[in-house]
C-alpha atoms as a PDB file:
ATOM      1  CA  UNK A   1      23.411 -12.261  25.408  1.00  0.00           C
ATOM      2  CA  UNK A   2      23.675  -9.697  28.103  1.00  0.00           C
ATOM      3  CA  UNK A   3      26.788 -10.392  30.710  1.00  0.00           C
ATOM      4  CA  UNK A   4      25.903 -12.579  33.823  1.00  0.00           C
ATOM      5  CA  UNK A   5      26.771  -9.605  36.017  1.00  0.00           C
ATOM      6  CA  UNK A   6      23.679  -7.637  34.575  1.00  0.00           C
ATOM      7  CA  UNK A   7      21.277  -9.605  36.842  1.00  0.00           C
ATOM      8  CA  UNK A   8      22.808  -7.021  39.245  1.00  0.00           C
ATOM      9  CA  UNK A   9      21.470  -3.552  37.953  1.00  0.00           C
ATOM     10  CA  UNK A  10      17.744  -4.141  37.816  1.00  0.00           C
ATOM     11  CA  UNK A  11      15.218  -4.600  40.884  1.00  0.00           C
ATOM     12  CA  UNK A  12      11.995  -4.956  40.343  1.00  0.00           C
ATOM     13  CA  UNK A  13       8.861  -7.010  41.353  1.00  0.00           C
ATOM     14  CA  UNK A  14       5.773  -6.695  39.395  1.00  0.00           C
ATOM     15  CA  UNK A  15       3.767  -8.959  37.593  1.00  0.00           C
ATOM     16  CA  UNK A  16       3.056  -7.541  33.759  1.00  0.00           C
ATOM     17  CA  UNK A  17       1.837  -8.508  29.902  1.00  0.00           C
ATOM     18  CA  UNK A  18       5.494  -8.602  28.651  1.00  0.00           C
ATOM     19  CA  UNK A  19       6.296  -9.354  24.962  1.00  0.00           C
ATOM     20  CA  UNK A  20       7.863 -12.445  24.475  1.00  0.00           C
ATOM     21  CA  UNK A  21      10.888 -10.843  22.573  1.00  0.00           C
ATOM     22  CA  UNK A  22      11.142  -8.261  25.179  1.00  0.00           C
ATOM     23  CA  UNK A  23      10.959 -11.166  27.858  1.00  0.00           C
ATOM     24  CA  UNK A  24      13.883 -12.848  26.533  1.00  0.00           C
ATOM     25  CA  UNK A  25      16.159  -9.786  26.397  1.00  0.00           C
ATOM     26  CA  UNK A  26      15.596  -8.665  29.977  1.00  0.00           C
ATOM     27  CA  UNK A  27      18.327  -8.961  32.082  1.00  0.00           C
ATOM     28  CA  UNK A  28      17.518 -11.672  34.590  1.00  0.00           C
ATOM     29  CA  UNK A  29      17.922 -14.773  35.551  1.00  0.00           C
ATOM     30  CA  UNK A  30      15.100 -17.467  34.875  1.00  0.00           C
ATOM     31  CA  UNK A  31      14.127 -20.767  36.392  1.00  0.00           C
ATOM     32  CA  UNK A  32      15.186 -22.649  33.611  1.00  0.00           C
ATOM     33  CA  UNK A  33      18.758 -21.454  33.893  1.00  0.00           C
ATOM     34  CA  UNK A  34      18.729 -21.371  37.439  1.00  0.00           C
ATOM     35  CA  UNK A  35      17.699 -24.994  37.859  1.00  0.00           C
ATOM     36  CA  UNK A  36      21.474 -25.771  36.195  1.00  0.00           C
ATOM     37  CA  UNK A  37      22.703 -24.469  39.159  1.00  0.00           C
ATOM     38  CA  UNK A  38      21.291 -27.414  40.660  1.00  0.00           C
ATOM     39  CA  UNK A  39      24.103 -29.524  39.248  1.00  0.00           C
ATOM     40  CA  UNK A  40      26.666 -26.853  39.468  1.00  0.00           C
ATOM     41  CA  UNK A  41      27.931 -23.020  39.298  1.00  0.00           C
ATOM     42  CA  UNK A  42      30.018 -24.269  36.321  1.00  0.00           C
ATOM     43  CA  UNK A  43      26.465 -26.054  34.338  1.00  0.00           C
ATOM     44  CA  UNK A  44      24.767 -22.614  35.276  1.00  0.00           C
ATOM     45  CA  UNK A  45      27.111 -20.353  33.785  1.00  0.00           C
ATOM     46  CA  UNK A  46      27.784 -22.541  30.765  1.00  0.00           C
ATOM     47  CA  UNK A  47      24.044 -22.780  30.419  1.00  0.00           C
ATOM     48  CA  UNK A  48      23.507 -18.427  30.391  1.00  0.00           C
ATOM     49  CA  UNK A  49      26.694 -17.802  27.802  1.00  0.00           C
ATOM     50  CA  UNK A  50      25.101 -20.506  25.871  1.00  0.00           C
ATOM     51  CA  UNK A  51      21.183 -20.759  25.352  1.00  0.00           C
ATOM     52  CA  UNK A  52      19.730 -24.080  24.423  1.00  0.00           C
ATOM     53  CA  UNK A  53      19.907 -25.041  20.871  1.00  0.00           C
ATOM     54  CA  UNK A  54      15.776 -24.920  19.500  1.00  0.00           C
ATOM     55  CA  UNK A  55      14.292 -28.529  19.142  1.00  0.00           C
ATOM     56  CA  UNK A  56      11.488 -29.727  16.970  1.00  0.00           C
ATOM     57  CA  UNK A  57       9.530 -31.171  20.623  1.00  0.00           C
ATOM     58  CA  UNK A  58      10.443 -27.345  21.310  1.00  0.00           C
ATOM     59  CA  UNK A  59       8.844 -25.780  18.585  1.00  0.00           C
ATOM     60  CA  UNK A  60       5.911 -28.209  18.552  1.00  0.00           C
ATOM     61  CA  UNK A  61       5.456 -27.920  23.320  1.00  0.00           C
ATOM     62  CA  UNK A  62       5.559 -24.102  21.915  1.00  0.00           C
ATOM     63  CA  UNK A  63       2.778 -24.422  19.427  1.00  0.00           C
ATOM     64  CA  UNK A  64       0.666 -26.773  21.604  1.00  0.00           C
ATOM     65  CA  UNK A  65       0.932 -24.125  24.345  1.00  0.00           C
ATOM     66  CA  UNK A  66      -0.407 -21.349  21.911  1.00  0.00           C
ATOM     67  CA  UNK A  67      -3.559 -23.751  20.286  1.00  0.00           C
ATOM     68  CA  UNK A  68      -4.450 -24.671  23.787  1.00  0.00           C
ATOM     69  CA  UNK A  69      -3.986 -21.249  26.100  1.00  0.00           C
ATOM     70  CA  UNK A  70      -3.853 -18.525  22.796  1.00  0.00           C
ATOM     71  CA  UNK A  71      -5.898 -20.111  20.100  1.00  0.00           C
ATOM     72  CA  UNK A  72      -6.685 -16.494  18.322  1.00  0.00           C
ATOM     73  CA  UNK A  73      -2.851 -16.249  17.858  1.00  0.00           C
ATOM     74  CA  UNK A  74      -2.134 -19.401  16.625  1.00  0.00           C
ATOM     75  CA  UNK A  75      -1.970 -18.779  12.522  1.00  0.00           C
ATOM     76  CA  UNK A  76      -0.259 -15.098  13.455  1.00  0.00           C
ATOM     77  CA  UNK A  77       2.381 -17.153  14.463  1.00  0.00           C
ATOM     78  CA  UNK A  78       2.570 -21.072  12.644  1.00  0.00           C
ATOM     79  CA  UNK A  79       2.340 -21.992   9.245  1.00  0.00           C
ATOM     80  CA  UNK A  80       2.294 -25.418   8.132  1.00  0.00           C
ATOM     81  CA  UNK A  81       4.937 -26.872   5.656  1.00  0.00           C
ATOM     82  CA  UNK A  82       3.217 -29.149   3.098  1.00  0.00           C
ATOM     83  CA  UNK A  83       6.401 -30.648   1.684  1.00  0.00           C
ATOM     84  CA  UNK A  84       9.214 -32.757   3.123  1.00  0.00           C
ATOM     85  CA  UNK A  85      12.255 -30.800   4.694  1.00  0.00           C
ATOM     86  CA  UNK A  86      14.748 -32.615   2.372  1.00  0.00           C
ATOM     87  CA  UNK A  87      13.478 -30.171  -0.370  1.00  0.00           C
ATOM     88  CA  UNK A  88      16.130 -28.419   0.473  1.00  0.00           C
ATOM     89  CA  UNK A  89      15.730 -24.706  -1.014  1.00  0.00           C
ATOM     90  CA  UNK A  90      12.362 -24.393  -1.584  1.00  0.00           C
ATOM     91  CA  UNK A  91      12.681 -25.068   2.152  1.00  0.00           C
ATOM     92  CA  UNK A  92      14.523 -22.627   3.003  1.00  0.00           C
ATOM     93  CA  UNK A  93      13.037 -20.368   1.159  1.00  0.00           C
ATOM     94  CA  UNK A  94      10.073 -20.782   2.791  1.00  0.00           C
ATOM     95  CA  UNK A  95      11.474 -20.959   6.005  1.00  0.00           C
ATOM     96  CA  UNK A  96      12.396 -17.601   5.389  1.00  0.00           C
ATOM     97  CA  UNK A  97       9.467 -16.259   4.101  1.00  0.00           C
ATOM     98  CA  UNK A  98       7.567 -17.386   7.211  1.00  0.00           C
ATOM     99  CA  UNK A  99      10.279 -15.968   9.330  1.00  0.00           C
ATOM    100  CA  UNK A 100      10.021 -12.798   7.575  1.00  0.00           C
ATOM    101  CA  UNK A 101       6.294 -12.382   8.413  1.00  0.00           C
ATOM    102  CA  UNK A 102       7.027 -13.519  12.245  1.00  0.00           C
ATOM    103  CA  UNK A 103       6.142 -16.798  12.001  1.00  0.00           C
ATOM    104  CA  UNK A 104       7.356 -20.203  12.464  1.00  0.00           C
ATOM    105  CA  UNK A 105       6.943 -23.462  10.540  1.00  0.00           C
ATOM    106  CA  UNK A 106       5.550 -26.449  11.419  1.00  0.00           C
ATOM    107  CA  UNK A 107       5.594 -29.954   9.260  1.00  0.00           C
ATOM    108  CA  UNK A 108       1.970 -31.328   8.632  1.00  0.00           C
ATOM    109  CA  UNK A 109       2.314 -34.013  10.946  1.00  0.00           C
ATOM    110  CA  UNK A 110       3.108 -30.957  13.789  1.00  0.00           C
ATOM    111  CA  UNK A 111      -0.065 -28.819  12.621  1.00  0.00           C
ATOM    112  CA  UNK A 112      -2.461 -31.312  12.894  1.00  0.00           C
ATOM    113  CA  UNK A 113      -0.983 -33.212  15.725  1.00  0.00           C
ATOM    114  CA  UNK A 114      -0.899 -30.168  17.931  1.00  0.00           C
ATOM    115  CA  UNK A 115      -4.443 -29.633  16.439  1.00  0.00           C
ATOM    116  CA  UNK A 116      -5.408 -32.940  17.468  1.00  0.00           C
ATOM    117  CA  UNK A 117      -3.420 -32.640  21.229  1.00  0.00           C
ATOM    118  CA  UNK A 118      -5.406 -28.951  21.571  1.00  0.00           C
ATOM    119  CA  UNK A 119      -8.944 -30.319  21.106  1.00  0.00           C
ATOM    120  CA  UNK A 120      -8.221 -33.077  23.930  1.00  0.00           C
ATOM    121  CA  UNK A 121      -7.161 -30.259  25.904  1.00  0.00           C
ATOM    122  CA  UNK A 122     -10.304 -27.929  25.902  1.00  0.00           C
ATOM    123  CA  UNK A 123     -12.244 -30.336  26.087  1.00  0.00           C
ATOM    124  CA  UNK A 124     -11.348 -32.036  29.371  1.00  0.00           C
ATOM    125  CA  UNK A 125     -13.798 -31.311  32.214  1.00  0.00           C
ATOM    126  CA  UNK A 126     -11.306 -30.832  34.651  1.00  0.00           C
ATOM    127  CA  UNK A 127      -9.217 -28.203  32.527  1.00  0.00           C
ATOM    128  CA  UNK A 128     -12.167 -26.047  31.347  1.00  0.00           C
ATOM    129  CA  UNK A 129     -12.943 -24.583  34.906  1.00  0.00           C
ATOM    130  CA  UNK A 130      -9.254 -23.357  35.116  1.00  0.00           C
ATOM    131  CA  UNK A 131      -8.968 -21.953  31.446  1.00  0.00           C
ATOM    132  CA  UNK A 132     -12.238 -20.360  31.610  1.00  0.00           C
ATOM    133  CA  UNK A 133     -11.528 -16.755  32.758  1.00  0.00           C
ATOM    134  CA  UNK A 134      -7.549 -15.642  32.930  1.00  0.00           C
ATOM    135  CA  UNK A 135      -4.489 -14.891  30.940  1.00  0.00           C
ATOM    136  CA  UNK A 136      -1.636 -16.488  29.583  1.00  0.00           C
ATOM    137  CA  UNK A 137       1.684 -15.913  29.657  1.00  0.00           C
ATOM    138  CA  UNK A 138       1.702 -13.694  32.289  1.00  0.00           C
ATOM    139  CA  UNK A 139       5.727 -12.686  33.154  1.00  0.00           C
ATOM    140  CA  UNK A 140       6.503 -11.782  36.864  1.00  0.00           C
ATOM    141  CA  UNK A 141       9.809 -10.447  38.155  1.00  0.00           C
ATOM    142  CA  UNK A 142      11.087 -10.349  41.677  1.00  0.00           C
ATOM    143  CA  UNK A 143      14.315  -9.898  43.371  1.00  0.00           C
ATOM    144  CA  UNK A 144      15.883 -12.360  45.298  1.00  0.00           C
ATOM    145  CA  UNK A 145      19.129 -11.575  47.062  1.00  0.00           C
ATOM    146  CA  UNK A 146      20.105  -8.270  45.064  1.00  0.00           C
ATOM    147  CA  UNK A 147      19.754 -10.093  41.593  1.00  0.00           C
ATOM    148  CA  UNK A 148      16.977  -9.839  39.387  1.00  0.00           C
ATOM    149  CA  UNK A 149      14.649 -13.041  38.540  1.00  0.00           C
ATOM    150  CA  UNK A 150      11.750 -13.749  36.101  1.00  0.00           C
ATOM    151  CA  UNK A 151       9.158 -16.184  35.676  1.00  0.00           C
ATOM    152  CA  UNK A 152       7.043 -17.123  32.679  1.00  0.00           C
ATOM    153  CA  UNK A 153       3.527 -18.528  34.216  1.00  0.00           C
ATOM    154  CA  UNK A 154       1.923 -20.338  31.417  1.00  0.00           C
ATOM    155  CA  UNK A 155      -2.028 -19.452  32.795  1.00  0.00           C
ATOM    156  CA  UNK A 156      -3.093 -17.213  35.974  1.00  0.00           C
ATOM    157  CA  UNK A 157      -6.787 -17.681  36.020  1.00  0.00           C
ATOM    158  CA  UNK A 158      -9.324 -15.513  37.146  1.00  0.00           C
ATOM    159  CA  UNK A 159     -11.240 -16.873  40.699  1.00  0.00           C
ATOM    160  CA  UNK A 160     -12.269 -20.413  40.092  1.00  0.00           C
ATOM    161  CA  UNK A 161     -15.186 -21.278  42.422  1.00  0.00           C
ATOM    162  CA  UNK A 162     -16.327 -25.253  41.231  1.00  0.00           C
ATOM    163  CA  UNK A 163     -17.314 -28.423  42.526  1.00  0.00           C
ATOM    164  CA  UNK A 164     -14.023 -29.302  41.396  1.00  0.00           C
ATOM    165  CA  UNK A 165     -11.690 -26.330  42.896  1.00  0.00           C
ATOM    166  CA  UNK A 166     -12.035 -23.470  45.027  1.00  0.00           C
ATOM    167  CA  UNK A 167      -9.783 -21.045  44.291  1.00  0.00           C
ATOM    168  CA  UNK A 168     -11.452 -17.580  45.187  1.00  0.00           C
ATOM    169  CA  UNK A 169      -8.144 -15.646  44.033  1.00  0.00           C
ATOM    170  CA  UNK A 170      -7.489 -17.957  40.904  1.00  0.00           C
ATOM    171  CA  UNK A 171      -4.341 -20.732  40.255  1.00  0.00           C
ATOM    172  CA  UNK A 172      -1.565 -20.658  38.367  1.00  0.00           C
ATOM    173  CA  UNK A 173      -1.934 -23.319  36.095  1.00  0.00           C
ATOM    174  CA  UNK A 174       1.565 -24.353  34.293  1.00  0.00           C
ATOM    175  CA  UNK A 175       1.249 -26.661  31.057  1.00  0.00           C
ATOM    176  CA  UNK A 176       3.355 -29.492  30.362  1.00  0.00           C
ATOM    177  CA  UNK A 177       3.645 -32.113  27.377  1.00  0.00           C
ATOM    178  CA  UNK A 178       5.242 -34.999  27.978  1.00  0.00           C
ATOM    179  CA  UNK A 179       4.998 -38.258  26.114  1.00  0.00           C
ATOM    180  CA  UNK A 180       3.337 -40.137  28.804  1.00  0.00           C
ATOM    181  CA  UNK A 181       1.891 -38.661  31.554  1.00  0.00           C
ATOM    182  CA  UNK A 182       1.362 -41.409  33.835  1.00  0.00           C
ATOM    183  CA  UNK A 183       1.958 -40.698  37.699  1.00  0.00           C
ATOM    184  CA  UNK A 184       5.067 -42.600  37.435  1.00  0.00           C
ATOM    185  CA  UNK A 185       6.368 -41.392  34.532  1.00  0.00           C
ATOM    186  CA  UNK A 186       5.696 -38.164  34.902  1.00  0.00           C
ATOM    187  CA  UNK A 187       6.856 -37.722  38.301  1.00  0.00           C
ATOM    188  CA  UNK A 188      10.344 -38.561  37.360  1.00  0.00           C
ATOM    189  CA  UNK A 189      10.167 -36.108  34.177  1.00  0.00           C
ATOM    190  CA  UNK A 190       8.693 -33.508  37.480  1.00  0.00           C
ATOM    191  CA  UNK A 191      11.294 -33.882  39.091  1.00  0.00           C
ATOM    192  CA  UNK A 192      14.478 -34.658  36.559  1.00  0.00           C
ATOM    193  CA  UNK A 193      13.597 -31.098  34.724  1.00  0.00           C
ATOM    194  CA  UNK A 194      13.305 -29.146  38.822  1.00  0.00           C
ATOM    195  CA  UNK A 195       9.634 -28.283  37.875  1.00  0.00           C
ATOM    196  CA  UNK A 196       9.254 -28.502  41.754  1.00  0.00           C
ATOM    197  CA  UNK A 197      11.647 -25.172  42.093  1.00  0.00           C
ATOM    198  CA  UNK A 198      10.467 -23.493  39.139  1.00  0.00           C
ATOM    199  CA  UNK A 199       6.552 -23.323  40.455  1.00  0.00           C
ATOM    200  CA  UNK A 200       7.489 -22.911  44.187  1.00  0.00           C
ATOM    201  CA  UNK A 201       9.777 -20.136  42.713  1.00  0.00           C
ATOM    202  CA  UNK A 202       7.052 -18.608  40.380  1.00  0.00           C
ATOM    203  CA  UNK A 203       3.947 -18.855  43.318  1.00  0.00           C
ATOM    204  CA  UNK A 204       6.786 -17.245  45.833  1.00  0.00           C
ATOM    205  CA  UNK A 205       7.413 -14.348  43.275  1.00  0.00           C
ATOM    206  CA  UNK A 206       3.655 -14.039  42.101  1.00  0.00           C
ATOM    207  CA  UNK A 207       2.549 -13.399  45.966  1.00  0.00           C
ATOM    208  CA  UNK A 208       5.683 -11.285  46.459  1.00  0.00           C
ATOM    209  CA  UNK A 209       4.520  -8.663  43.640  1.00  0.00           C
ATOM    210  CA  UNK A 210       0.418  -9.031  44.601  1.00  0.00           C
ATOM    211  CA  UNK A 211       0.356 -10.034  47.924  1.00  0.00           C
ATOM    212  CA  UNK A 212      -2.173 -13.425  46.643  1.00  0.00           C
ATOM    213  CA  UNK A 213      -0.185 -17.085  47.445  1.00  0.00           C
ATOM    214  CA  UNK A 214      -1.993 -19.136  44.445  1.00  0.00           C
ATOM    215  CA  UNK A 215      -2.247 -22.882  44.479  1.00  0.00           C
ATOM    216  CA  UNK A 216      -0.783 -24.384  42.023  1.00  0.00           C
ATOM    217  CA  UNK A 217      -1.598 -26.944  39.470  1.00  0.00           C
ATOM    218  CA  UNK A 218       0.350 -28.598  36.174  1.00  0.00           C
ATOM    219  CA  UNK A 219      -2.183 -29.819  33.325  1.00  0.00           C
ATOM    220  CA  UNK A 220      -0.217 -32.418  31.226  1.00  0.00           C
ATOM    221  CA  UNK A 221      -0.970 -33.564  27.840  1.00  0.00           C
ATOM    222  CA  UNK A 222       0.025 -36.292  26.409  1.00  0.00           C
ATOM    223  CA  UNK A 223       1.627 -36.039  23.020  1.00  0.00           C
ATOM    224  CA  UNK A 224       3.740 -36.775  20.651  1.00  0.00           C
ATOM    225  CA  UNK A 225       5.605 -33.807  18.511  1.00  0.00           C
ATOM    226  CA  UNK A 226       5.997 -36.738  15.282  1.00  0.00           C
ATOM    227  CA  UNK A 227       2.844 -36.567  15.326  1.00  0.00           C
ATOM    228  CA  UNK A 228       2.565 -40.447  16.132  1.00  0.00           C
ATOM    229  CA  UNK A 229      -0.977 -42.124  17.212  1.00  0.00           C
ATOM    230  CA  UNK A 230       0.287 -44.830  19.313  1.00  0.00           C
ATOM    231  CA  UNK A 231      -0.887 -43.275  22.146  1.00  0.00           C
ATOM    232  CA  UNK A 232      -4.016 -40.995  22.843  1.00  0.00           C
ATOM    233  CA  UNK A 233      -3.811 -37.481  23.797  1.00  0.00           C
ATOM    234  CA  UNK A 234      -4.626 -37.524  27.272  1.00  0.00           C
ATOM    235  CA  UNK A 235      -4.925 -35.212  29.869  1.00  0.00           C
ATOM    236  CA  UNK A 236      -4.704 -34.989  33.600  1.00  0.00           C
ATOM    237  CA  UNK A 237      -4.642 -32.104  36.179  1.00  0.00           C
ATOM    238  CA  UNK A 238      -2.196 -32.254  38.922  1.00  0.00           C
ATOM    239  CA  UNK A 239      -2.592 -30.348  42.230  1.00  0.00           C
ATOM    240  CA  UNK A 240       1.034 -29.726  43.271  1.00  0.00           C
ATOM    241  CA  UNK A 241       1.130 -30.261  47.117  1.00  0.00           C
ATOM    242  CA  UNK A 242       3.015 -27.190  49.021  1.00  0.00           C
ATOM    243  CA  UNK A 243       4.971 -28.844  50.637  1.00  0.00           C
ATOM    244  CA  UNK A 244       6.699 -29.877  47.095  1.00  0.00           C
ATOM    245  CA  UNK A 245       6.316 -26.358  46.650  1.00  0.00           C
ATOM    246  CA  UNK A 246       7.924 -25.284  49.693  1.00  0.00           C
ATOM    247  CA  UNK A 247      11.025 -27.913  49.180  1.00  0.00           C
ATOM    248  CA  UNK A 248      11.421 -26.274  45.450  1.00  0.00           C
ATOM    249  CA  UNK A 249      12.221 -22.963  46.905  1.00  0.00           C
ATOM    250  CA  UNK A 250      14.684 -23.992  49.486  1.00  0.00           C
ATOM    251  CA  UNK A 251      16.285 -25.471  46.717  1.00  0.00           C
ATOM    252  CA  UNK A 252      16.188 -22.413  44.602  1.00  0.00           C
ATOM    253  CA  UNK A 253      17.090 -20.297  47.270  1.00  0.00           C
ATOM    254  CA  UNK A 254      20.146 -22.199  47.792  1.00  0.00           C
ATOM    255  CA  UNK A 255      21.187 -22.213  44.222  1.00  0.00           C
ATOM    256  CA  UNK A 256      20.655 -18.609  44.237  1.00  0.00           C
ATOM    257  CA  UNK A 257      22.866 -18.488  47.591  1.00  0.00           C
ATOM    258  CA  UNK A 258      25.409 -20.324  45.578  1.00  0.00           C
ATOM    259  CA  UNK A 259      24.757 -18.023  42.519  1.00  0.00           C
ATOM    260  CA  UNK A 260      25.481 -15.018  44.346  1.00  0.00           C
ATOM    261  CA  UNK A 261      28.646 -15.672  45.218  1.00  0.00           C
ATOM    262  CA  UNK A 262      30.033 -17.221  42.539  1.00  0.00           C
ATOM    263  CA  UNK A 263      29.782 -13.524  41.299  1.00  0.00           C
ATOM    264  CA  UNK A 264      31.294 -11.853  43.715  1.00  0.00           C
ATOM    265  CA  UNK A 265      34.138 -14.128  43.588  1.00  0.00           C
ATOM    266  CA  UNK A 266      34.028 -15.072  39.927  1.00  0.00           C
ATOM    267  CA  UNK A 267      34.140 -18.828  40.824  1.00  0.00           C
ATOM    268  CA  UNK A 268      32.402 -21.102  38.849  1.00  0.00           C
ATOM    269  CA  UNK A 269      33.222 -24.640  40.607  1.00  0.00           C
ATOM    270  CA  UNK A 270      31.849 -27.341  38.721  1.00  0.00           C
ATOM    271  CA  UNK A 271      30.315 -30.816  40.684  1.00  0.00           C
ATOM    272  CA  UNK A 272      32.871 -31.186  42.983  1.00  0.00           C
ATOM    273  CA  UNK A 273      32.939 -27.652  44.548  1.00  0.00           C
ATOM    274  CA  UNK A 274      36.556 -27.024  44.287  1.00  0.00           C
ATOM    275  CA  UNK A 275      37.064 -29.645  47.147  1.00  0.00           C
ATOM    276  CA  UNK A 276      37.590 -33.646  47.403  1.00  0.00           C
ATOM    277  CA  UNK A 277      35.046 -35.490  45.546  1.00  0.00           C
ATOM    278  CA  UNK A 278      34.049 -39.217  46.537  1.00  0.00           C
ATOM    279  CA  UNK A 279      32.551 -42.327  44.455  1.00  0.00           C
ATOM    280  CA  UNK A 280      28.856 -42.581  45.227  1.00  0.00           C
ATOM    281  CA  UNK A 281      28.628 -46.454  45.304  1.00  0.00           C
ATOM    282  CA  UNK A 282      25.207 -48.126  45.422  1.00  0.00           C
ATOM    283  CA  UNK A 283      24.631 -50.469  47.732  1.00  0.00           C
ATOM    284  CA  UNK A 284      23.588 -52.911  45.694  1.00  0.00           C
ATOM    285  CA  UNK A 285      26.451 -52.807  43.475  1.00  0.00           C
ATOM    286  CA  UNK A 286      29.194 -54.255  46.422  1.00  0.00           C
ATOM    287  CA  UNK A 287      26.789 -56.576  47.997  1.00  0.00           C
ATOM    288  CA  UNK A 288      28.097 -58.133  51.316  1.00  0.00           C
ATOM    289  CA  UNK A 289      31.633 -55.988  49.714  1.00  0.00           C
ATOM    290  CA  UNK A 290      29.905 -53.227  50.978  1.00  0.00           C
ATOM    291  CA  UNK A 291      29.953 -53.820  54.900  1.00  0.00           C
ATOM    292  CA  UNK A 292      33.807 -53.790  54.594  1.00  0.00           C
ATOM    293  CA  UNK A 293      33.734 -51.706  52.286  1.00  0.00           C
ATOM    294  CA  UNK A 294      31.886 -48.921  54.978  1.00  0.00           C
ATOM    295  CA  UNK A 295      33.975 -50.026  57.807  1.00  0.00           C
END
């Protein structure tokens, strides 16, 4: 992976059809690395010389995504594995075989589950206006304090004029699967995993490179990459308010603040900043204690 200090020697803002290959290579930093930065300099760094390990809710949010947003490039890029994964070579062989050809594998229960999540999906009346007319995977890239950022927008629709939204320059609609999607559940998962920086940051860098602020909306689905049917797939569309929007970017900002100097000075302080760090006590852990222990 290209050194941290490349972020430095590119500067552009545009929004563009990028590969996803090409994506990955270019020099910049992305939300999901940036939001580590949250935590620390030290987490961010640690997170860029080391990408995340793939995971089979990875692989299967990945082929979700391209059933529900791609579908005509969905068997270019899955094929299913009939057998169990304790077959050892014949595996691997075909693990190769598929990789070979540009393609990833998928157990059954992964193919038709994501089948299965997909068709819930389309079908929901209050998705359809916003996948109607559009494109997916649209990659913008902006500049934010001399250092080069990108973004990966899941769906930038066309103009959606309905009794349900008016949006005469179109959304950006971001796709999330979660294992339940509940309000309450799902607003932790919103907020645990910074998705409140990473779409404030993406809608700041989209109207930065086209001039058009876009509202923005998150359409979770509800499944399950085992492929379990405890639960149904369900869906729900989520207006994200701007003023979550709006907080997500002061937050980036800052990180990116922090970012920038930590290469100029090639310090990388981990949680406690390089100065004194305290015990964050809850109140209700010293009860009355905790009067005295104030004072």
């Amino acid at each position: 992976m290209a050194g941290i200090r490349e972020i430095l020697k590119t500067s552009r803002v545009e929004t563009c059809d990028m590969p996803w290959e090409e994506y990955k290579a270019f020099p910049a930093m992305n939300g999901s690395t940036l939001s580590r930065g949250i935590r620390s300099m030290l987490d961010l760094r640690h997170s860029w010389d080391n990408p995340k390990e793939d995971t089979d809710s990875m692989l299967w949010g990945r082929a979700v995504h391209c059933l529900c947003l791609e579908p005509g490039e969905f068997l270019n890029r899955y094929v299913p594995w009939e057998g169990a994964r304790r077959q050892g070579k014949a595996y691997e062989e075909f693990a190769i075989e598929a990789a070979v050809a540009g393609k990833e594998v998928l157990t059954l229960n992964q193919w038709y589950a994501a089948q299965r999540a997909a068709l819930a999906f389309v079908k929901n009346p209050r998705v359809k206006p916003l996948i109607a007319s559009g494109k997916a995977e649209q990659t913008v890239l902006a500049t934010e304090m001399g250092m080069q950022h990108k973004g990966r927008l899941d769906w930038v629709s066309s103009p959606v004029c309905t009794p349900e939204y008016d949006c005469p320059n179109g959304v950006i609609a971001d796709l999330k699967t979660s294992a339940d999607i509940h309000h309450h559940a799902f607003g932790r998962v919103f907020y645990k995993f910074h998705y409140d920086m990473k779409l404030g940051l993406y809608q700041r860098w989209w109207e930065a490179a086209t001039g058009l602020r876009l509202p923005v909306f998150v359409m979770c689905l509800q499944g399950d990459p085992r492929g379990s049917k405890d639960r149904p797939h369900d869906v729900a569309v989520i207006p994200i308010p701007d003023a979550v929007l709006d907080r997500g970017v002061r937050t980036g900002l800052e990180a990116i603040r922090n970012l920038r100097e930590a290469i100029a000075t090639n310090f990388w302080p981990g949680v406690d900043g390089g100065e004194e760090y305290f015990l964050d006590t809850p109140p209700w852990e010293m009860g009355d204690e905790m009067v005295e222990f104030e004072e």
